[in-house]
Protein backbone atom coordinates (compact mmCIF):
# COMPACT_ATOMS: atom_id res chain seq x y z
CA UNK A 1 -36.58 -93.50 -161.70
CA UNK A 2 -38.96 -96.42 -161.09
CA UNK A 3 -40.49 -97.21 -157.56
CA UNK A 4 -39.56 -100.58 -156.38
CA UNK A 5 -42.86 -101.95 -154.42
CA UNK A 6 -41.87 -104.12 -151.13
CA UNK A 7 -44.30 -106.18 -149.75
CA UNK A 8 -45.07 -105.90 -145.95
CA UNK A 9 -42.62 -109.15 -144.95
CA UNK A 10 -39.49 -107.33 -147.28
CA UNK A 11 -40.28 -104.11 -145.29
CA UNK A 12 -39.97 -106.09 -141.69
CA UNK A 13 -37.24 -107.39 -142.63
CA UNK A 14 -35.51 -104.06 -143.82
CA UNK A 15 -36.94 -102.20 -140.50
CA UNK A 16 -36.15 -104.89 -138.07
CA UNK A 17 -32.54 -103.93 -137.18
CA UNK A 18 -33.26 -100.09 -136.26
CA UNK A 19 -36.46 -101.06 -134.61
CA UNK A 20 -34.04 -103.62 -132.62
CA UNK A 21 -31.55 -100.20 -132.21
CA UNK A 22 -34.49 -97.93 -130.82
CA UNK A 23 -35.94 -100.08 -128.32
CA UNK A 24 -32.62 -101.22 -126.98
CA UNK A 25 -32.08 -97.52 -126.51
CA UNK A 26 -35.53 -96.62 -125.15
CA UNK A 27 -34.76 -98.98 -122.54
CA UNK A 28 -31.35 -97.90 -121.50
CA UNK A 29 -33.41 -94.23 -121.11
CA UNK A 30 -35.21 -95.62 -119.26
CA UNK A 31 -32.86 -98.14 -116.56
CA UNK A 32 -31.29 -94.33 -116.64
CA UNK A 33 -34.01 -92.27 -115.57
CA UNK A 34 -35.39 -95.15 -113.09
CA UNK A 35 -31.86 -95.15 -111.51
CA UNK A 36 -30.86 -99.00 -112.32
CA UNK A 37 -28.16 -98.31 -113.94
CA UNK A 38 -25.08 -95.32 -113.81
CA UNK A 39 -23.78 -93.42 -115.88
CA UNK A 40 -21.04 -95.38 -117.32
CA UNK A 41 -23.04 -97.98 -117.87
CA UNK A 42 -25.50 -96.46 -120.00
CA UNK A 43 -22.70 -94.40 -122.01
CA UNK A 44 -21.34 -97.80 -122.69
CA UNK A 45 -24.25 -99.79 -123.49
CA UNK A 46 -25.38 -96.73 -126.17
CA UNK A 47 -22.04 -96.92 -127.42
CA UNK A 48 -22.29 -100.39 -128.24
CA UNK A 49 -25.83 -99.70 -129.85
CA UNK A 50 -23.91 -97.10 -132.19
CA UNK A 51 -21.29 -99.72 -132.87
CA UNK A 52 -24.44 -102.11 -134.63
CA UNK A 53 -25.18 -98.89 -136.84
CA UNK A 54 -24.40 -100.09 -140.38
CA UNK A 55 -21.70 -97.45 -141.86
CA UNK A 56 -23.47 -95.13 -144.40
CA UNK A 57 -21.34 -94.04 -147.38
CA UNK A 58 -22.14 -90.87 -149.79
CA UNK A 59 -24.01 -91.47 -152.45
């Protein structure tokens, strides 16, 4: 199978929504662990995070 090379703008642009994903997570760790936010509210905003995870199929 042939390699398909990406330039650095294509690669961005095909990282951008998980980097997007990770630090809206990183900072819901951390509102968690400083105590400015509960719980709930965490559990809800990570849940919403998962919700923007494209679907993966099998191959």
């Amino acid at each position: 199978m042939a390699r398909t090379r990406l330039d650095d703008d294509e690669v961005r642009d095909l990282l951008a929504p998980a980097l997007a994903r990770v630090t809206r997570m990183h900072d819901i760790a951390r509102s968690l662990s400083d105590g400015t936010t509960s719980d709930a509210a965490a559990a809800r905003a990570v849940r919403d995070v998962a919700d923007t995870q494209p679907t993966r199929r099998p191959r």
